[in-house]
Protein backbone atom coordinates (compact mmCIF):
# COMPACT_ATOMS: atom_id res chain seq x y z
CA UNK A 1 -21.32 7.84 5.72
CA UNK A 2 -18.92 8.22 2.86
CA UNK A 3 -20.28 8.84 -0.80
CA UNK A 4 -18.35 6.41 -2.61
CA UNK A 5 -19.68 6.97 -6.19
CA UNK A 6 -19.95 10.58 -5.88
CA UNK A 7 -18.46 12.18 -9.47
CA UNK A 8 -15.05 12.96 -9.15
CA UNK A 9 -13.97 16.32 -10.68
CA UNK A 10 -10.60 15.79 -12.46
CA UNK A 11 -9.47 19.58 -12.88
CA UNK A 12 -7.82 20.61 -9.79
CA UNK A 13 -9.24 23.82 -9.46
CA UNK A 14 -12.37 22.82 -9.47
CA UNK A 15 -12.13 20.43 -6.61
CA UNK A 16 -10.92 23.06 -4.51
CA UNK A 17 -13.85 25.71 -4.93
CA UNK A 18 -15.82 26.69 -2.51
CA UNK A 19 -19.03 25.44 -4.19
CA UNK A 20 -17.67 22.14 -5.32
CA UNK A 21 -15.97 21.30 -1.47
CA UNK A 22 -19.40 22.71 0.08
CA UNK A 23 -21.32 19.99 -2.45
CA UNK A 24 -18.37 17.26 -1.30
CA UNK A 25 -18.14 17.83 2.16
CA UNK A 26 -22.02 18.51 2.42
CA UNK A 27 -22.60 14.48 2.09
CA UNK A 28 -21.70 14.14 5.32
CA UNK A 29 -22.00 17.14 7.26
CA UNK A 30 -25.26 18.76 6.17
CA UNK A 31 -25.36 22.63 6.48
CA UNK A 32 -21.67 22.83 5.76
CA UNK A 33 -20.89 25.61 3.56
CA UNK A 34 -16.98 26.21 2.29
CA UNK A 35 -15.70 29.95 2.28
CA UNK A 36 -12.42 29.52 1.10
CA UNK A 37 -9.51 26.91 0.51
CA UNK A 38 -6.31 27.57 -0.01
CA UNK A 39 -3.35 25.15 -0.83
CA UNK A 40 -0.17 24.51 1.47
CA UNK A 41 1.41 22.41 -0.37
CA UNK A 42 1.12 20.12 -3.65
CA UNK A 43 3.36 17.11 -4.40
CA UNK A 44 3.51 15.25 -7.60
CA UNK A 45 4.39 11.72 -8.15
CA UNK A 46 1.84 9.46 -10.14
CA UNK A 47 -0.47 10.82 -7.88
CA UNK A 48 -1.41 14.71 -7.26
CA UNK A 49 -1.43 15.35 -3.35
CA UNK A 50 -2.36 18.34 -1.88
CA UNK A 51 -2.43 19.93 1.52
CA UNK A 52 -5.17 22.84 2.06
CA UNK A 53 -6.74 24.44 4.70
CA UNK A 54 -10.34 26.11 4.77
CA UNK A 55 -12.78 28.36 6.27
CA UNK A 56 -16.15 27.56 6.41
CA UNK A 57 -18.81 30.50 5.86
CA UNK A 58 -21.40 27.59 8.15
CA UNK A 59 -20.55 25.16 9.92
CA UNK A 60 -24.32 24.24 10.80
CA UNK A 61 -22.76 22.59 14.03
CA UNK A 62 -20.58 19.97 12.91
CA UNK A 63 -16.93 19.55 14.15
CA UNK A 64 -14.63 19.88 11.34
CA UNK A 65 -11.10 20.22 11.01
CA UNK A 66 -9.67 23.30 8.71
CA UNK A 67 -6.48 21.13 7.41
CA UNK A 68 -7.38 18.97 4.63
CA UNK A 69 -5.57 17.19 1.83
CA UNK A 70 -6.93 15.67 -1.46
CA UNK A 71 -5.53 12.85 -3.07
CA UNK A 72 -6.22 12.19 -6.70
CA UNK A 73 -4.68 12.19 -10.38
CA UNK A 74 -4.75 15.32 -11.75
CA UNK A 75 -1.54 15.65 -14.24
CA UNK A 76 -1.15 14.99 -17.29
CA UNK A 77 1.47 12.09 -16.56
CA UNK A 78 -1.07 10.55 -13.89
CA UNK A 79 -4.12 10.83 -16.01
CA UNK A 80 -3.66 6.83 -17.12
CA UNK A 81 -3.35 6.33 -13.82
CA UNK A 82 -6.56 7.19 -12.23
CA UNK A 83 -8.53 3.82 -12.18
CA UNK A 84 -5.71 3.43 -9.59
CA UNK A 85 -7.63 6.38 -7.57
CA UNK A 86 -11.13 4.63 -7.87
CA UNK A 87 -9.75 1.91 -6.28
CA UNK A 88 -7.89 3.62 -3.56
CA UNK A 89 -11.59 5.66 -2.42
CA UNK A 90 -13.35 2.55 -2.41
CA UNK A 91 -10.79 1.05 0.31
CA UNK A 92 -11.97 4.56 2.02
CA UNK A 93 -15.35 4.14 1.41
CA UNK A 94 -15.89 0.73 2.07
CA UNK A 95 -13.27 -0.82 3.98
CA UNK A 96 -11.07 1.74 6.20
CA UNK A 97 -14.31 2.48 8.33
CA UNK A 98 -14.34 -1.20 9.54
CA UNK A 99 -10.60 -1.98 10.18
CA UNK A 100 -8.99 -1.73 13.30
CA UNK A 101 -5.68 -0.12 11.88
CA UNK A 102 -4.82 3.46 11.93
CA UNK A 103 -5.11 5.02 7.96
CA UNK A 104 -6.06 8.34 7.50
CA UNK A 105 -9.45 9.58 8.13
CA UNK A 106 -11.53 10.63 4.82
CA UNK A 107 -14.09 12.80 4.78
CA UNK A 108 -14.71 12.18 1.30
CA UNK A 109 -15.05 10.00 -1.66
CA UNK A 110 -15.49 10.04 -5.17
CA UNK A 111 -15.25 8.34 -8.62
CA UNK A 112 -15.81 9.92 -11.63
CA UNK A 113 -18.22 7.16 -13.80
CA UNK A 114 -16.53 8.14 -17.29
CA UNK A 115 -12.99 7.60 -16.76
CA UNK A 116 -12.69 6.05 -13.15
CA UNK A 117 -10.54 8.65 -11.92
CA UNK A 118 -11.16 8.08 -7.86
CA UNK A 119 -10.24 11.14 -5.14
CA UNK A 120 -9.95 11.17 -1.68
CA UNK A 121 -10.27 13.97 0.99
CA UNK A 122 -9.58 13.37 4.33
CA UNK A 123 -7.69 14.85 7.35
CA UNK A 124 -4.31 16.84 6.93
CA UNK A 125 -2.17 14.35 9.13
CA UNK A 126 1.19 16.98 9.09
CA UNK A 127 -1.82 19.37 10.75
CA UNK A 128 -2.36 16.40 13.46
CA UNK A 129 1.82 16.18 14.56
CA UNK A 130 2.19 12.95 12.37
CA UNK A 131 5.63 11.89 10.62
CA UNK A 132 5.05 10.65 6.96
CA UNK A 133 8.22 8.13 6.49
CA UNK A 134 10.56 7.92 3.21
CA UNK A 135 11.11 4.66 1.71
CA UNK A 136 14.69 5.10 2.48
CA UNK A 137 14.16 6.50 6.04
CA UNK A 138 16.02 4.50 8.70
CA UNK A 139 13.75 1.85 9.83
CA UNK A 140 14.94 -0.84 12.71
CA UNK A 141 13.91 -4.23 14.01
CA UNK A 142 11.99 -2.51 17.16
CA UNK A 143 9.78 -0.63 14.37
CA UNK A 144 9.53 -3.55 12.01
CA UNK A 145 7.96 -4.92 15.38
CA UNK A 146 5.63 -2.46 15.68
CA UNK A 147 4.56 -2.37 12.06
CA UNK A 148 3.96 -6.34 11.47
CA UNK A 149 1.81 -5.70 15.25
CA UNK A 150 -0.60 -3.81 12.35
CA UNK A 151 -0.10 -5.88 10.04
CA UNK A 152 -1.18 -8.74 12.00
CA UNK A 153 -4.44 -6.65 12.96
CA UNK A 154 -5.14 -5.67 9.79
CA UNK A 155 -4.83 -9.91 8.16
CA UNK A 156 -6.78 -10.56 11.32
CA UNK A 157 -9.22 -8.27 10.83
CA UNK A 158 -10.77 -10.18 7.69
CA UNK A 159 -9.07 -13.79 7.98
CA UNK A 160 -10.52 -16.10 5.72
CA UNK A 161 -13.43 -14.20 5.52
CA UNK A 162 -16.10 -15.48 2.85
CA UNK A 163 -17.26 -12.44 1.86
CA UNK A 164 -14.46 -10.63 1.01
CA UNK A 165 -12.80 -13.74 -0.49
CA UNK A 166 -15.54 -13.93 -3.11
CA UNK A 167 -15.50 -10.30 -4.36
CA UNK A 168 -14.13 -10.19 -7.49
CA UNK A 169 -12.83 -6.49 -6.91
CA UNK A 170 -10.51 -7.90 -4.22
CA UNK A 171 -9.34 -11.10 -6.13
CA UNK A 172 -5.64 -11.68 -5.74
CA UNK A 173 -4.02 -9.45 -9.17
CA UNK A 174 -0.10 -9.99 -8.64
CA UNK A 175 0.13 -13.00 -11.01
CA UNK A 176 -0.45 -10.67 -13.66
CA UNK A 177 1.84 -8.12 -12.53
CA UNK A 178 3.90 -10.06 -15.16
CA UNK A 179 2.14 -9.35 -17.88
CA UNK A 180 3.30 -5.92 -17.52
CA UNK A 181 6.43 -5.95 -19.08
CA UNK A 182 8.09 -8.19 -22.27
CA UNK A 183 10.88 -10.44 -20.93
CA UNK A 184 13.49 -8.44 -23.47
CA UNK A 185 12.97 -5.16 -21.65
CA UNK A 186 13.05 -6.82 -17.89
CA UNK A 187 16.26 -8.33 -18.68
CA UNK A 188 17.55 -4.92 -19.65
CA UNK A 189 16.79 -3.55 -16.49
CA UNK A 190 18.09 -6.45 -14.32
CA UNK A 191 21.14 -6.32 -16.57
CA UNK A 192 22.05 -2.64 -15.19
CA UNK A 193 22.75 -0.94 -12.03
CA UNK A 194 19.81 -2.48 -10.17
CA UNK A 195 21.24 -6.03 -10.65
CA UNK A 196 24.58 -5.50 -9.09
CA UNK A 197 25.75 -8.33 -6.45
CA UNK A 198 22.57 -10.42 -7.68
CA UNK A 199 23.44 -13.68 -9.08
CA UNK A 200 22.41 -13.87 -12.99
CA UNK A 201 20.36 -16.69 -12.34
CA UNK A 202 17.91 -15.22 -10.04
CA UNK A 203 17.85 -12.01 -12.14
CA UNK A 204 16.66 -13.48 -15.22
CA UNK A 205 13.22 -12.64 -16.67
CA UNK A 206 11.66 -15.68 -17.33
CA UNK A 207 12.28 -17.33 -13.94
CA UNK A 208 11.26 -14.52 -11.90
CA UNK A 209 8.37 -14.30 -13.84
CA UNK A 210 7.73 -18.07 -13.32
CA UNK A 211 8.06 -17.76 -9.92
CA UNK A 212 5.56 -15.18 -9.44
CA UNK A 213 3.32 -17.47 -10.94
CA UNK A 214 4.25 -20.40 -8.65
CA UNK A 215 3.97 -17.92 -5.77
CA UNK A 216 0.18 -17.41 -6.48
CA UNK A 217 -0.07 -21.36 -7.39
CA UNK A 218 0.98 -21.84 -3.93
CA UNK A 219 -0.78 -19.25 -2.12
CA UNK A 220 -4.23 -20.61 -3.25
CA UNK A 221 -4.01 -23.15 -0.56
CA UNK A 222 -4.62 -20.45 1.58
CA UNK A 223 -5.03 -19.00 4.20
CA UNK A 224 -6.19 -15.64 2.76
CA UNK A 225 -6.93 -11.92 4.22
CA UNK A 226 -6.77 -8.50 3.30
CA UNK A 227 -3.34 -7.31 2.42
CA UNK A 228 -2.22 -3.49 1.77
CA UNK A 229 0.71 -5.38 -0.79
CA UNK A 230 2.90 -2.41 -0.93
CA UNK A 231 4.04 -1.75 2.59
CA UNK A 232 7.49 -0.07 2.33
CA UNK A 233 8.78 2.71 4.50
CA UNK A 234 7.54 5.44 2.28
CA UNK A 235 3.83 4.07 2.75
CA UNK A 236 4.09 4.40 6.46
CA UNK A 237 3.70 7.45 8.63
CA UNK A 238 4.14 7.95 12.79
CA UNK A 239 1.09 9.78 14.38
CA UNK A 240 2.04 12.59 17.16
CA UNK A 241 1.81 9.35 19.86
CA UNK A 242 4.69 7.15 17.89
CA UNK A 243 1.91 4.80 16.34
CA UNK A 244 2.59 3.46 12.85
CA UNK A 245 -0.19 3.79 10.27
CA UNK A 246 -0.49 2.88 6.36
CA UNK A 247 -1.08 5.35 3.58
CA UNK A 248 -1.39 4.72 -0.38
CA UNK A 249 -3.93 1.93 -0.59
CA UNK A 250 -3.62 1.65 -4.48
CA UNK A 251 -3.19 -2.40 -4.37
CA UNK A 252 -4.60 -3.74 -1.82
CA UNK A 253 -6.15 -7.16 -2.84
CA UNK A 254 -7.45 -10.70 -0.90
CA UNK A 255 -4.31 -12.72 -0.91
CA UNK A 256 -1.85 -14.63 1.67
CA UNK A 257 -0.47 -12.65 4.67
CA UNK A 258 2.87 -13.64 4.01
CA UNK A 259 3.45 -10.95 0.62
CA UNK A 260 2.94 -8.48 3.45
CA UNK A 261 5.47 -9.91 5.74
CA UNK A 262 8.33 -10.69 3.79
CA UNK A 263 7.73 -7.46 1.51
CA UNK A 264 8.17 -5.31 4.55
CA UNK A 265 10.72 -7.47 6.40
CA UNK A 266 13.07 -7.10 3.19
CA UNK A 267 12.20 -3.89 1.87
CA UNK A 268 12.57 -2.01 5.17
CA UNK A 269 15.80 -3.73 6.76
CA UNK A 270 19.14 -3.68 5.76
CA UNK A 271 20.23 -7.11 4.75
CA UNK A 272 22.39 -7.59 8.17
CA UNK A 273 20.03 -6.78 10.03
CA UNK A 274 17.07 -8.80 8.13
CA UNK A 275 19.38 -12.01 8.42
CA UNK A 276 19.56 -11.45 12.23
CA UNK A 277 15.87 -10.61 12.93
CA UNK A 278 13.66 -11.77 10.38
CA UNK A 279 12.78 -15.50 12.14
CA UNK A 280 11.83 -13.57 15.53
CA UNK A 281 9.76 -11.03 13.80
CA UNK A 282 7.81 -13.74 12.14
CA UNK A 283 7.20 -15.24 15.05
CA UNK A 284 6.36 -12.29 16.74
CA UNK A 285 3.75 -11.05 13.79
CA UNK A 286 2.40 -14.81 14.18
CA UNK A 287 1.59 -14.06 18.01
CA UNK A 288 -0.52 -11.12 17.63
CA UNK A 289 -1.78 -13.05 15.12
CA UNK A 290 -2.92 -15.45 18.03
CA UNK A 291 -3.59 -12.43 20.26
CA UNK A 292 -6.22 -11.37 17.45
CA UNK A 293 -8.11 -14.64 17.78
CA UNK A 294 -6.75 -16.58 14.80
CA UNK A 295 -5.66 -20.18 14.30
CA UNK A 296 -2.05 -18.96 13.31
CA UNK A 297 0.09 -21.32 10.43
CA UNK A 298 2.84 -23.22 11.90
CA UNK A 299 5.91 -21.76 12.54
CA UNK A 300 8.32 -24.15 10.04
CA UNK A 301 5.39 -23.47 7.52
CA UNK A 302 4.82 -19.98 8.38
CA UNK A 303 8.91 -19.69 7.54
CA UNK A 304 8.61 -21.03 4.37
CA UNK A 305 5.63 -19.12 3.07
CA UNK A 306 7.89 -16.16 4.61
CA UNK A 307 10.79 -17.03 2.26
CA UNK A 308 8.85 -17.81 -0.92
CA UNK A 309 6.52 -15.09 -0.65
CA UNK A 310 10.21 -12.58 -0.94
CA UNK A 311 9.76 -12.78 -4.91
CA UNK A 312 6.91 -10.37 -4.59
CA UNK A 313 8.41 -7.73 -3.67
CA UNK A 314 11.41 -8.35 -5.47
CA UNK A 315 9.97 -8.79 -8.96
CA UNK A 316 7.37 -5.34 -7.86
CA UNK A 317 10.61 -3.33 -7.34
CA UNK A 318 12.62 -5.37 -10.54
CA UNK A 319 9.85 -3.76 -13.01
CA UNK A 320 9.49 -0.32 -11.16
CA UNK A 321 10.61 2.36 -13.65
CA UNK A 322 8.90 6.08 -11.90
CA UNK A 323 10.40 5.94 -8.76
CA UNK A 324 13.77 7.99 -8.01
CA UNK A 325 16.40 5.81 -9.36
CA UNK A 326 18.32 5.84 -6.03
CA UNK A 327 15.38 4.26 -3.73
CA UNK A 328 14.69 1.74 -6.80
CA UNK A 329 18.54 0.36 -6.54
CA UNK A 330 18.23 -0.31 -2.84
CA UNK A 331 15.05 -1.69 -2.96
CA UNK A 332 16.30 -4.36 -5.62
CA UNK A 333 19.49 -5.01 -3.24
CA UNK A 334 17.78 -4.98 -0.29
CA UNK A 335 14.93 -7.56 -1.88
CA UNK A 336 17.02 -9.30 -4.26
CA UNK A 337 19.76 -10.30 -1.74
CA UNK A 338 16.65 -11.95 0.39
CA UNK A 339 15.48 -14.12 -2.60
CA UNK A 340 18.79 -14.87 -2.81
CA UNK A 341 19.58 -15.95 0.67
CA UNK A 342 16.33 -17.92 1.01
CA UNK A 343 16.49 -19.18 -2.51
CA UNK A 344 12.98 -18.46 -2.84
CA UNK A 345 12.53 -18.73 -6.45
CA UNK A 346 13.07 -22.49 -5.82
CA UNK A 347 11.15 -22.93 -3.20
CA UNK A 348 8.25 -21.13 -4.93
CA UNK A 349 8.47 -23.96 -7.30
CA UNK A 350 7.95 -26.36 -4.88
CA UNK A 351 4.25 -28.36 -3.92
């Protein structure tokens, strides 16, 4: 089992000493004692991510790997972001075990009570032979295939369930994902660079904004499941065997299946290529779908919850300011030519 509430240190140094990752680790392999860790490598975005390996003075019997890597927010820029880290080792703690998806394996869990800043050790996956994608890395119709194949195992996993659907911690949240920024200073940014060759209407403030709102209005009919929400390229990796898996489970949430689809349809494929294969990839995702055991949507209605759901993504990339201004430009073409096509902020409007 995984110690979900255990404190979470948030000095760096201390997570990796030997006493600390003995105490950690010990949770759930009793005996365990750490000798040594020492880091590989440490990438900063938000999020602090580091790759370390250890030697273990005991292993009292237990079969553990020597290439680790912690995620958690350890900067002084990601500091107001660490609620974002409680949330992501709670997916670990209390979710990933169940789901029948590959994510990374953690071998730990923790959230420090004070100032909810969540970490989360598991498995090195460079160690294992994976591939951990870019969000610009070249992604085609044959892997957008094999990625809505896990997306549709991961909606089918919890479809409709009652449980989950009733937690408050996994209540829908991207309605308010507009409350994030005033419409003066969303305009500015839709005004520049990241606007060009979308049409002024759909790059206005207030009616994106509306039709985020109209999205989730329209979504409550159902049906719901759990949805990762963020599933571009650069949260995907390839294990050693070619398999695609999902990293960076920051906003996961019980909502419609379609913000998934659409969101990685659009965000992954170059607008050709979208416009030539996005009908037969829905209707592939909605076979495994069937294949799972569910009671798939119509096709025509599947389509347009497929083409009205495209604002998510769109207005999640419109108000993105800390990501690498290159990969935030394409991401608003890429998107905002799809709500454009599709006309989706008008059919988000729509009963």
């Amino acid at each position: 089992m995984i110690a979900a509430h255990s404190p979470a240190p948030t000095d760096l140094d201390e997570l990796l000493s030997p006493a600390w990752l003995t105490s950690a680790l010990g949770k759930r392999f009793p005996g365990l004692v750490v000798g040594e860790a020492t880091v590989v490598e440490r990438l900063e975005t938000l999020a602090t991510k580091v790759r370390f390996t250890v030697t273990y003075a005991e292993t009292a019997g237990h079969d553990v790997t020597h290439a680790l890597c912690v995620k958690g927010y350890f900067s002084e820029a990601g500091a107001a972001w660490a609620s974002l880290g409680s949330r992501e080792a709670r997916f670990y703690a209390d979710l990933a075990p169940e789901l029948p998806i590959q994510v990374p394996t953690a071998l730990h869990t923790g959230i420090d009570p004070s100032n909810h800043h969540g970490v989360v050790i598991m498995e090195d996956l460079v160690a294992k032979g994976a591939t951990f994608l870019t969000a610009l890395s070249p992604y085609g119709p044959d892997q957008v295939a094999a990625t809505l194949e896990l997306l549709a195992s991961l909606h089918a996993s919890h479809w409709n369930d009652a449980d989950l659907q009733s937690a408050a911690w996994l209540a829908p949240t991207f309605a308010g994902y507009a409350n994030v920024m005033p419409d003066e200073d969303l305009d500015v940014l839709l005004d520049g660079p990241r606007g060009a060759g979308i049409p002024t209407e759909v790059r206005q403030a207030r009616r994106l904004k509306s039709g985020l709102a109209a999205l989730a209005r329209r979504q409550a009919r159902g049906p719901s499941c759990l949805v990762h929400a963020d599933a571009h390229a650069g949260n995907l990796y390839e294990s050693a065997d070619g398999r695609p898996g999902l990293i960076d489970w920051q906003i996961y949430q019980f909502a419609q299946w379609s913000i998934d689809v659409a969101y990685h349809v659009a965000a992954v494929l170059d607008p050709s290529d979208r416009e030539r294969t996005e009908r037969d990839l829905l209707c592939h995702y909605l076979e495994r779908l069937v294949a799972a055991g569910v009671e798939a949507p119509r096709v025509d209605d599947a389509w347009d919850d497929y083409r009205a759901s495209l604002v998510y993504g769109y207005y999640l990339w419109a108000i993105t300011r800390k990501v690498d201004e290159a990969i935030t430009l394409e991401f608003n073409r890429r998107l905002g030519t799809a709500v454009t096509a599709h006309e989706s902020l008008d059919l988000c409007q729509q009963a």
